[in-house]
C-alpha atoms as a PDB file:
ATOM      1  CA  UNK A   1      13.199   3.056  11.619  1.00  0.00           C
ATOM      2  CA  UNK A   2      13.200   1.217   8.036  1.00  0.00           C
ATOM      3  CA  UNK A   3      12.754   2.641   5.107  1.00  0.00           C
ATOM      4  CA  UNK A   4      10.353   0.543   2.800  1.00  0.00           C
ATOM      5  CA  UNK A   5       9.578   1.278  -1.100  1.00  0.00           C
ATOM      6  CA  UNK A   6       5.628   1.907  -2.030  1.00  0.00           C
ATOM      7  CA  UNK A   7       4.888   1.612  -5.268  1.00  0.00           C
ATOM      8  CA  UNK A   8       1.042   2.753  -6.558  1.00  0.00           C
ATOM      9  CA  UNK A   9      -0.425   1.248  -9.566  1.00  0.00           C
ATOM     10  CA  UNK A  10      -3.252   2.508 -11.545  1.00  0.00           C
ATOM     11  CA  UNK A  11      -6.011   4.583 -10.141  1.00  0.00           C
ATOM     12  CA  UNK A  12      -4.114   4.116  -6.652  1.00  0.00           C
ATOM     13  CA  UNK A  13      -1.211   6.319  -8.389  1.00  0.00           C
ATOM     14  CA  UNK A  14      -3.534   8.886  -9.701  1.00  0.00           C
ATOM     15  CA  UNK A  15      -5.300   9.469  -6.504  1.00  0.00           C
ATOM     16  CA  UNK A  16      -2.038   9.902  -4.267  1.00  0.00           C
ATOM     17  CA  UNK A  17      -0.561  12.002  -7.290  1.00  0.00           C
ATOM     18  CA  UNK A  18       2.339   9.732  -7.403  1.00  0.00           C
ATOM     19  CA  UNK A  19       3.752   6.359  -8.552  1.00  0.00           C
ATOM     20  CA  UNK A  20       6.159   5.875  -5.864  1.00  0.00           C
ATOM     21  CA  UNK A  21       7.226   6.589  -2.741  1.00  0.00           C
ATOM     22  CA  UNK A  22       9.876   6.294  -0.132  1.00  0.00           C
ATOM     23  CA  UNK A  23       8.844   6.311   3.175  1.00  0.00           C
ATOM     24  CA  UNK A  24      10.567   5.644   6.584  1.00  0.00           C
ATOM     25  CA  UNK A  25       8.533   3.744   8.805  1.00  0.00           C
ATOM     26  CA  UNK A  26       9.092   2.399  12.517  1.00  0.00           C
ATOM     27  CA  UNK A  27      10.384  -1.370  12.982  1.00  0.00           C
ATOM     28  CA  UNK A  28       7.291  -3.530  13.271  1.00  0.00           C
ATOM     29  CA  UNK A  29       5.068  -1.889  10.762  1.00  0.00           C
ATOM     30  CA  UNK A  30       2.839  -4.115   8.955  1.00  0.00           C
ATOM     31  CA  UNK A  31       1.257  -3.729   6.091  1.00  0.00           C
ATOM     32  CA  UNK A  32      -2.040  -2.928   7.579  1.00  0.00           C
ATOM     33  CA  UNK A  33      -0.368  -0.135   9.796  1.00  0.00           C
ATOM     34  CA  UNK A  34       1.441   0.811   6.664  1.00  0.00           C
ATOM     35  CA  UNK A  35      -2.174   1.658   4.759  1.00  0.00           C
ATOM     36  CA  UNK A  36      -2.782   3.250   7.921  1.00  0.00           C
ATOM     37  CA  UNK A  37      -0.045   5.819   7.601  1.00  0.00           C
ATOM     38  CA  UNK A  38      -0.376   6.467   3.859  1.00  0.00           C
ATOM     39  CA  UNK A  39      -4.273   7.300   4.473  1.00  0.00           C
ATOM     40  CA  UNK A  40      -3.255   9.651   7.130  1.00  0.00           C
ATOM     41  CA  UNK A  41      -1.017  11.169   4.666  1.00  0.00           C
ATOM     42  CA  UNK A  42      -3.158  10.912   1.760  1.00  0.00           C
ATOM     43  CA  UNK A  43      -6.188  12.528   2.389  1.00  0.00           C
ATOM     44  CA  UNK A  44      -7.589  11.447  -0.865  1.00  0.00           C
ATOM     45  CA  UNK A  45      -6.262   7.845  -0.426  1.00  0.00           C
ATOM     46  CA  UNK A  46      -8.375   7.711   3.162  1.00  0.00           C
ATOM     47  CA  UNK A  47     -11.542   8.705   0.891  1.00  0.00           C
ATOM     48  CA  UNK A  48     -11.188   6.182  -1.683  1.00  0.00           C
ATOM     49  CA  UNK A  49     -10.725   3.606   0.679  1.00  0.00           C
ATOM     50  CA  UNK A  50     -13.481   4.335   3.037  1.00  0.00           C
ATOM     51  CA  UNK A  51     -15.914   4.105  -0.234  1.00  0.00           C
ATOM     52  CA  UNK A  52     -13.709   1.221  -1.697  1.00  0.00           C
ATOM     53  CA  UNK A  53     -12.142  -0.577   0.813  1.00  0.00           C
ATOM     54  CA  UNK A  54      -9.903  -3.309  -1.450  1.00  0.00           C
ATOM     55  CA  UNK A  55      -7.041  -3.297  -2.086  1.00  0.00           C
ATOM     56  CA  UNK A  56      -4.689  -5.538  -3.405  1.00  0.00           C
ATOM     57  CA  UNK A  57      -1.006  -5.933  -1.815  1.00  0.00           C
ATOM     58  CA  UNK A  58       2.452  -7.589  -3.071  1.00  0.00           C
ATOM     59  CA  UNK A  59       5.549  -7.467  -1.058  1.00  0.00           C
ATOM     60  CA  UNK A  60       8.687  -7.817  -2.969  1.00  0.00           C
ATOM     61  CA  UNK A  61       7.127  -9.193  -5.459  1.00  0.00           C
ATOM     62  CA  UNK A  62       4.758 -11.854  -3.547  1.00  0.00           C
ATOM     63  CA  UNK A  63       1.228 -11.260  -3.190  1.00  0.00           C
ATOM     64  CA  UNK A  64       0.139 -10.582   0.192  1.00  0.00           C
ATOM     65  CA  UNK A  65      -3.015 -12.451   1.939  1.00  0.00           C
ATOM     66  CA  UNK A  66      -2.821 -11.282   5.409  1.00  0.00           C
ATOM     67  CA  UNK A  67      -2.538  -7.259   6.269  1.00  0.00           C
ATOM     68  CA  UNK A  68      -0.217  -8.645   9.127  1.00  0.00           C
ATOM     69  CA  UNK A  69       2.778  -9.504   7.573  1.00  0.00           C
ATOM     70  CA  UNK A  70       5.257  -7.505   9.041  1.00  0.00           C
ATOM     71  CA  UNK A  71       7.421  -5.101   7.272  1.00  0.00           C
ATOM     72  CA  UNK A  72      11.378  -4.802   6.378  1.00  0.00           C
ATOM     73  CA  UNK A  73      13.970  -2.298   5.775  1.00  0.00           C
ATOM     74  CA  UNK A  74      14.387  -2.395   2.133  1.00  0.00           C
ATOM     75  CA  UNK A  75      10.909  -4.048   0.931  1.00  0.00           C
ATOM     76  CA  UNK A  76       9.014  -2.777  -1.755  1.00  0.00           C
ATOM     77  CA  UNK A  77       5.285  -2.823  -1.390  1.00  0.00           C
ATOM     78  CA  UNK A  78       3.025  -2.124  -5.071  1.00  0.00           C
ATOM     79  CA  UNK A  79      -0.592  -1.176  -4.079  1.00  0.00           C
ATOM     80  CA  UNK A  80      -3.568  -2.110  -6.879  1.00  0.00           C
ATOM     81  CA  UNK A  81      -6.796  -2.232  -6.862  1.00  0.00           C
ATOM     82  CA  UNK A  82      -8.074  -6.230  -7.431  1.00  0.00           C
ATOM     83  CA  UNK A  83      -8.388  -7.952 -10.352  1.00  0.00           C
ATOM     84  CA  UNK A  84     -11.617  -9.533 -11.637  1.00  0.00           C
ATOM     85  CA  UNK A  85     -11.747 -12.352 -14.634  1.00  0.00           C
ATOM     86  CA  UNK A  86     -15.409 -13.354 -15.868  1.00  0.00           C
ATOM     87  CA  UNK A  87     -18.204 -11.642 -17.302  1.00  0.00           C
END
């Protein structure tokens, strides 16, 4: 197991009821798998996303591209929803 660091930002934090959280995940999690769990334990989270499916995904600081990138003890992962300049 490794524990990993999820931080929720904005709307994301309001619908989970919290800003962060801990969790301890198996080796070999990515971040995909990771969403995965915290929908499963997030009821509300798994709603959102099935109407909203974005999501926007930094690890330790690095935006994230691919929902593939495995996980490590010790990361910290901030969940947002995107981002969008214009008008």
């Amino acid at each position: 197991m490794i524990r990993v660091k999820v931080v929720f930002l904005g709307i994301l934090a309001d619908i989970t009821g919290r800003s962060i959280e801990i969790l301890d995940i198996p080796e070999n999690t990515s971040v995909d798998s990771l969403i995965a769990i915290l929908s499963e334990k997030h009821s509300s989270l798994f709603d959102w996303l099935s109407k909203v499916p974005l999501i926007q995904v930094s690890v330790n600081g690095v935006d994230v591209t691919s929902r593939d990138v495995t996980l490590h003890n010790g990361d910290e992962v901030v969940l947002s929803t995107p981002l969008y300049e214009g008008g």
